[in-house]
Protein backbone atom coordinates (compact mmCIF):
# COMPACT_ATOMS: atom_id res chain seq x y z
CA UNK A 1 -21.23 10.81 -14.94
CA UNK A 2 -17.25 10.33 -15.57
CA UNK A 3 -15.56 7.20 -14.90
CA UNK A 4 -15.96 4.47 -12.05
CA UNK A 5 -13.50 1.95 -10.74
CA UNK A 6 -13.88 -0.91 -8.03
CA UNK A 7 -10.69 -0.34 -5.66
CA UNK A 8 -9.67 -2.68 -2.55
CA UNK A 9 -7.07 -2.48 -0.08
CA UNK A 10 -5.74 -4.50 2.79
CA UNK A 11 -3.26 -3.03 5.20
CA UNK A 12 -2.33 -5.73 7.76
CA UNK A 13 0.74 -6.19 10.33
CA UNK A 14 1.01 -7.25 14.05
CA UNK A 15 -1.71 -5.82 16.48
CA UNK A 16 0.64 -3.24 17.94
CA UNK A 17 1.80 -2.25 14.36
CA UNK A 18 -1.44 -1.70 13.13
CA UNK A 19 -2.73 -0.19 16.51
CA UNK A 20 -0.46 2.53 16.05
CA UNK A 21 -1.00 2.65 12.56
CA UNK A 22 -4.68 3.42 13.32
CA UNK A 23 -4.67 5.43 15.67
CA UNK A 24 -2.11 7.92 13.92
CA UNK A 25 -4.10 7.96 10.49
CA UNK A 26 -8.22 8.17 11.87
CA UNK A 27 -8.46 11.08 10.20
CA UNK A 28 -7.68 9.95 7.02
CA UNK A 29 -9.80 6.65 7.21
CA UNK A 30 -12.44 8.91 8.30
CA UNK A 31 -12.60 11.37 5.12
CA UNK A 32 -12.41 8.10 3.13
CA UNK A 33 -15.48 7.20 4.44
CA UNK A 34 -17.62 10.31 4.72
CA UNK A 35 -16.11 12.08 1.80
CA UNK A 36 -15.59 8.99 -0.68
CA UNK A 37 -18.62 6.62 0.97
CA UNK A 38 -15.64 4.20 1.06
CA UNK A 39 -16.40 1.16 3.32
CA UNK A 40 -13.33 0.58 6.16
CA UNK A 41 -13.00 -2.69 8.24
CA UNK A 42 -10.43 -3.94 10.81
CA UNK A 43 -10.15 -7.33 10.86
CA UNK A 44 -7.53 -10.20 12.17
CA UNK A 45 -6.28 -12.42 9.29
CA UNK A 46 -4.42 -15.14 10.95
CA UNK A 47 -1.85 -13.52 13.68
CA UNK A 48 -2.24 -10.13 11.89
CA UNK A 49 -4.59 -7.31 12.50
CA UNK A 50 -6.47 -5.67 9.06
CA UNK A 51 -7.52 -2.71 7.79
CA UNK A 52 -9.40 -3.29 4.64
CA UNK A 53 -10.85 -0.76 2.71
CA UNK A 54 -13.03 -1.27 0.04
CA UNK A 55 -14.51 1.73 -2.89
CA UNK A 56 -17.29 1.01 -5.25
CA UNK A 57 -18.57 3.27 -7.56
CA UNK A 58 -15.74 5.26 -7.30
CA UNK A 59 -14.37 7.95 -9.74
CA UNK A 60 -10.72 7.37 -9.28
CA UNK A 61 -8.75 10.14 -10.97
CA UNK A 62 -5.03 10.92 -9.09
CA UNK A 63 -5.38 14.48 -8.33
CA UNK A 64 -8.83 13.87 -6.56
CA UNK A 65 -7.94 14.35 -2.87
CA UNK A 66 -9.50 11.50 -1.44
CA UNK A 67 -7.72 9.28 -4.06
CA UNK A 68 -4.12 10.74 -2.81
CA UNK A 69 -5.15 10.15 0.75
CA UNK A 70 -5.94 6.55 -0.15
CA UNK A 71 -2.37 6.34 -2.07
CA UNK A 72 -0.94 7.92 1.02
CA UNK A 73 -2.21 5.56 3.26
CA UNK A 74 -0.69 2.75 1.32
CA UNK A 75 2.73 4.35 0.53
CA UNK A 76 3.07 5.29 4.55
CA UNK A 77 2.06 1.44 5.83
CA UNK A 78 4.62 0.07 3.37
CA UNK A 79 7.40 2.47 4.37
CA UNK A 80 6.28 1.04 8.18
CA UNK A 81 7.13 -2.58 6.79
CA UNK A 82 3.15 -3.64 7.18
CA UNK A 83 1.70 -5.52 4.21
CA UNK A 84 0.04 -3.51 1.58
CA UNK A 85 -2.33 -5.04 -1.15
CA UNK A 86 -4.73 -2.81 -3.65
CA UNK A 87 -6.57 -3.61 -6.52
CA UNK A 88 -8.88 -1.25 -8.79
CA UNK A 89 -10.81 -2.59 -11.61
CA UNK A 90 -11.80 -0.37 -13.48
CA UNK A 91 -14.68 -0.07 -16.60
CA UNK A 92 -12.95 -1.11 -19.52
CA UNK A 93 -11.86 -4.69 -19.54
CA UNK A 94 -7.88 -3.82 -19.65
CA UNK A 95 -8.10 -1.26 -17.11
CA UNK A 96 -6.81 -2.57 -13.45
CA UNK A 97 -3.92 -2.12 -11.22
CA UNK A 98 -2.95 -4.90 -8.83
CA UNK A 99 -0.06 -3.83 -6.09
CA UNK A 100 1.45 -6.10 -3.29
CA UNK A 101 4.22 -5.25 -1.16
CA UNK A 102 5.68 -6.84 2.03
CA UNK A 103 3.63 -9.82 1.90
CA UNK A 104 3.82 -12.79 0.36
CA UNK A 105 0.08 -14.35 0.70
CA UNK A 106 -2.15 -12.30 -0.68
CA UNK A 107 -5.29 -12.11 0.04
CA UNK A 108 -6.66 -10.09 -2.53
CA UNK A 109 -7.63 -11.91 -5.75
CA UNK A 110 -9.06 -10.53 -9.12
CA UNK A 111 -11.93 -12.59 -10.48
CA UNK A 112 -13.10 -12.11 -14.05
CA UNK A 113 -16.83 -11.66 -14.83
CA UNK A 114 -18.94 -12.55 -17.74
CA UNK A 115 -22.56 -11.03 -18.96
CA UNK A 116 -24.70 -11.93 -21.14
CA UNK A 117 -28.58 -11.48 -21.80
CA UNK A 118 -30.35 -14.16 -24.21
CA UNK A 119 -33.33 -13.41 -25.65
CA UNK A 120 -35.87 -16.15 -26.95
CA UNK A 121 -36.77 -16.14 -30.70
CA UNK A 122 -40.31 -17.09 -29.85
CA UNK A 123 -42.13 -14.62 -28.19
């Protein structure tokens, strides 16, 4: 079974920024989605264009390739000077990484959740 994580991202910049940025990394966003069943979305967030790319389910171990392509993606937008946000929650309550760089609204927030299951003493 192994070990599952949530893990978002938002890459966002000017149009022609992120055009570019697009266009010279489709291959990548592709094999995130048909290799990982990762969910990509562009989007405009106020003046800026969006790439947000959202993994559920996913195993997230570093030397898995799709995980380094992911990384990639994010180290190579941030080097560009586009924003970068990520976020993985992961299954154990401590476990979670939360990265911004060049930005200074972010858009990606990390909500706790609580369970619980009640059972009535009549039954």
């Amino acid at each position: 079974m192994g070990y599952r994580s949530e893990v978002h991202s938002v890459i966002y910049g000017k149009p022609k920024a992120m055009e570019s940025f697009k266009n010279d990394h489709v291959d990548e966003l592709d094999m995130l989605v048909n290799h990982m069943g990762s969910m990509v979305k562009f989007e405009k967030i106020d003046d800026n264009d969006a790439i947000i790319l959202v993994g559920y389910d996913v195993k997230w171990y570093r030397n898995f390739e799709e995980v380094d392509i992911w990384n990639n993606l994010m180290n190579i937008a941030n080097s560009l000077g586009l924003s970068v946000e990520y976020c993985r929650v992961g299954e154990d309550y401590d476990d979670y990484e939360y990265i911004t760089q060049n930005t200074n609204k972010p858009y990606i927030t990390i909500h706790p959740r609580t369970h619980y299951e009640i059972r009535s003493a009549i039954e």
